[in-house]
C-alpha atoms as a PDB file:
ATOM      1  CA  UNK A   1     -79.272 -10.273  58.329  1.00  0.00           C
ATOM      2  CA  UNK A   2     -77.517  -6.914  58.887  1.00  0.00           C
ATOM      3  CA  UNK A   3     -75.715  -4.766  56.285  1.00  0.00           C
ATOM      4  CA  UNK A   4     -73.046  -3.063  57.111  1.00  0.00           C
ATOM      5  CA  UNK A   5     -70.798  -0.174  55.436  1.00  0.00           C
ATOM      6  CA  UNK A   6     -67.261   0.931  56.571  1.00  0.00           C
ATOM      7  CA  UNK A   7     -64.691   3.127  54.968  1.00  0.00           C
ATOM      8  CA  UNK A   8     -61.055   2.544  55.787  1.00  0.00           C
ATOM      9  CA  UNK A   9     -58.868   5.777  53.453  1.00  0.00           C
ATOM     10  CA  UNK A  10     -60.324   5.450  49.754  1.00  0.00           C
ATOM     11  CA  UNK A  11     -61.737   2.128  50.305  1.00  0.00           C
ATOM     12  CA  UNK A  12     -64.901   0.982  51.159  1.00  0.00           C
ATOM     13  CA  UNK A  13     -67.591  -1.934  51.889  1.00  0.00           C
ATOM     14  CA  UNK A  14     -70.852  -2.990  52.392  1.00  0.00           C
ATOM     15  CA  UNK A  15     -70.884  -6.577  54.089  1.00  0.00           C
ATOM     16  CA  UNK A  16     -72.665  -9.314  55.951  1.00  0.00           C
ATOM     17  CA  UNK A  17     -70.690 -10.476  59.136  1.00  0.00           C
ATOM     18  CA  UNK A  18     -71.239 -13.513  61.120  1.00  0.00           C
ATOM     19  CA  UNK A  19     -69.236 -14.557  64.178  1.00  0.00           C
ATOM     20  CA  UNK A  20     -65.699 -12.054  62.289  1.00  0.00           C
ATOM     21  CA  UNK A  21     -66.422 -14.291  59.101  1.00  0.00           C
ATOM     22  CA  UNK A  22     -67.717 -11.791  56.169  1.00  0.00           C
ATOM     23  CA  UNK A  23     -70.033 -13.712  54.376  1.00  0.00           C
ATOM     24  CA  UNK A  24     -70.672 -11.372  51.602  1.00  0.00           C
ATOM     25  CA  UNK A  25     -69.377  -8.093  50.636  1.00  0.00           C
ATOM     26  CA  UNK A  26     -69.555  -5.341  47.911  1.00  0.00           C
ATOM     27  CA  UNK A  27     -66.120  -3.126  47.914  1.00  0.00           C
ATOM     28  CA  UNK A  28     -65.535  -0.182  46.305  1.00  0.00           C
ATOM     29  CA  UNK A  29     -63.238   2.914  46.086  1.00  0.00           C
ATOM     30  CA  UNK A  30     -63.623   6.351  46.751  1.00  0.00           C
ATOM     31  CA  UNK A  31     -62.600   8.286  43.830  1.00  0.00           C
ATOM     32  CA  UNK A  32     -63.162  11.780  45.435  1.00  0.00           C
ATOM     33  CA  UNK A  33     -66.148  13.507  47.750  1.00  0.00           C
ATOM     34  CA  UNK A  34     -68.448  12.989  44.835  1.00  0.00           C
ATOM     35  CA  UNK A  35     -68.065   9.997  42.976  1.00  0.00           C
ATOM     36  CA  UNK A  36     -67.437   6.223  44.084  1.00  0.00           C
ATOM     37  CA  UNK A  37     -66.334   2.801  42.015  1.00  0.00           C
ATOM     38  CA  UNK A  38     -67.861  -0.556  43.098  1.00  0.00           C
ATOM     39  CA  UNK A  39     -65.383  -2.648  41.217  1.00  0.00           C
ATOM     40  CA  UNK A  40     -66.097  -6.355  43.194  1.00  0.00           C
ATOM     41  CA  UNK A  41     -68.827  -8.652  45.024  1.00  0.00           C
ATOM     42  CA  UNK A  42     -68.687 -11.584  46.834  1.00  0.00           C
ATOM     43  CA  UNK A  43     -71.099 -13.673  48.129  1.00  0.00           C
ATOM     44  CA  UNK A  44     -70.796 -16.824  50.123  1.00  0.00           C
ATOM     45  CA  UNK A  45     -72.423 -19.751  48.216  1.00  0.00           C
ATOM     46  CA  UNK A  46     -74.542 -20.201  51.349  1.00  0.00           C
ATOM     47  CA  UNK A  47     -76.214 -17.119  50.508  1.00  0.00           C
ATOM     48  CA  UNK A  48     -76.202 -16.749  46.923  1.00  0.00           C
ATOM     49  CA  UNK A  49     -79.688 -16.773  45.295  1.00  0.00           C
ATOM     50  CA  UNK A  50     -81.040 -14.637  48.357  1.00  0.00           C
ATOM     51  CA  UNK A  51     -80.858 -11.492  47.158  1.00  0.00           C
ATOM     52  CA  UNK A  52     -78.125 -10.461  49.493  1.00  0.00           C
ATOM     53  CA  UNK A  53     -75.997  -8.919  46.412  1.00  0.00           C
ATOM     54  CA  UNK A  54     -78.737  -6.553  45.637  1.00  0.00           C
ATOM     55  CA  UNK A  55     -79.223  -5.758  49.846  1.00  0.00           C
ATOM     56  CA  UNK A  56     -75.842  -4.959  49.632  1.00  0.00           C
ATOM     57  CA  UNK A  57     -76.003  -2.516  46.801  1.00  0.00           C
ATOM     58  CA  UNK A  58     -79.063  -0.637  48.189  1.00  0.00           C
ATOM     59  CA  UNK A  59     -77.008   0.098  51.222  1.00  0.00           C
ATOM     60  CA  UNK A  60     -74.820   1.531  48.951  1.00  0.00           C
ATOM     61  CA  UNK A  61     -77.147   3.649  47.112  1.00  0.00           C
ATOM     62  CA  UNK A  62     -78.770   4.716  50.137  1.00  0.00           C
ATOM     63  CA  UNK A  63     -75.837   6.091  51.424  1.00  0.00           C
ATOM     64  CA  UNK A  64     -75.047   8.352  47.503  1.00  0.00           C
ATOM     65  CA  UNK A  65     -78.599   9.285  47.935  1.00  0.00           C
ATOM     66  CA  UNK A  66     -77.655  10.309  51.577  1.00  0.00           C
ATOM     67  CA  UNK A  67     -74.108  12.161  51.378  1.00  0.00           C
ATOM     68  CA  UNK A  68     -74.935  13.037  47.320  1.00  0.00           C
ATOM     69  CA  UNK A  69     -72.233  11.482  45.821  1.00  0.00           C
ATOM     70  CA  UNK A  70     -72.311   9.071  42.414  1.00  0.00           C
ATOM     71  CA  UNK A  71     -72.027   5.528  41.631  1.00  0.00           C
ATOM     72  CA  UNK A  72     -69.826   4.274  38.740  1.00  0.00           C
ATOM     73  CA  UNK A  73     -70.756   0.275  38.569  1.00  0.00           C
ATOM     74  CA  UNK A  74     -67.439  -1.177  37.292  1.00  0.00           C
ATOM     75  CA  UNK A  75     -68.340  -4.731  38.666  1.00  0.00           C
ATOM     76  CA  UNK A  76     -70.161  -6.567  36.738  1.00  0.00           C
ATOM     77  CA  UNK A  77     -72.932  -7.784  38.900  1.00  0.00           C
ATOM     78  CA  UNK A  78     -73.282  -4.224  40.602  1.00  0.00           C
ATOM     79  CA  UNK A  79     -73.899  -2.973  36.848  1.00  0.00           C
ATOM     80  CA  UNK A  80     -76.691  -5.142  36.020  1.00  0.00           C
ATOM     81  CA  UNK A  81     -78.830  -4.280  39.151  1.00  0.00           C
ATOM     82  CA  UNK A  82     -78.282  -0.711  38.071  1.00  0.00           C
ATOM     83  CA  UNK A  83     -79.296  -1.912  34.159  1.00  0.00           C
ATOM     84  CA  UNK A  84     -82.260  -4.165  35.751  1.00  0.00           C
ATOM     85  CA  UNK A  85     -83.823  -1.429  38.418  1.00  0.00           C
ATOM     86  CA  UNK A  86     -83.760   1.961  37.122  1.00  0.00           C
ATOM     87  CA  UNK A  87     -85.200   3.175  39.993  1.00  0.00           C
ATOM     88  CA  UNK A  88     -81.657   3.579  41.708  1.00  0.00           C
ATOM     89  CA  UNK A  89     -80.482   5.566  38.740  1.00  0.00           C
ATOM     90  CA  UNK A  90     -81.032   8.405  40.180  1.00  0.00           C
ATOM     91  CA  UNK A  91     -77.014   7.623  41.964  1.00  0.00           C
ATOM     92  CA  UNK A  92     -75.672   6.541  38.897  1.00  0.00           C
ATOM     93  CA  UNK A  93     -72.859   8.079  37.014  1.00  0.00           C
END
């Protein structure tokens, strides 16, 4: 399964694509060059209880840890990987 991450303006996503279907996907806005909100995921029921929600948010943090910016979790499931693995607070705001 890949994870992707695009960035259309102020908005942006990790996802899983299959055949132009996204299958699961973790959006978020770009509040300026050093901060970003993940208000929302969605995972296909298909793939929920595979740890694809928590994929999707490492691809996130990899990318803060990467270009140096923050992570403000306002979505609920986003915000208890960050209160479960503290590890990744390093990227949190």
């Amino acid at each position: 399964m890949k994870i992707e991450v695009k960035e259309t303006g102020s908005k942006g996503m990790a996802f899983v694509a299959e055949e132009n279907k996204v299958l699961a996907q973790m959006t978020y806005s770009i509040a300026s060059s050093e901060l970003i909100i993940i208000d929302h995921t969605e995972i296909d029921p298909l793939l929920k209880g595979k740890g694809v929600g928590k994929q999707l948010l490492m691809a996130i943090v990899e990318k803060a840890r990467k270009e140096k910016f923050k992570i403000l979790p306002l979505c609920p499931f986003a915000k208890s990987i960050f209160d479960r693995d503290k590890i990744i607070n390093d990227v949190l705001r």
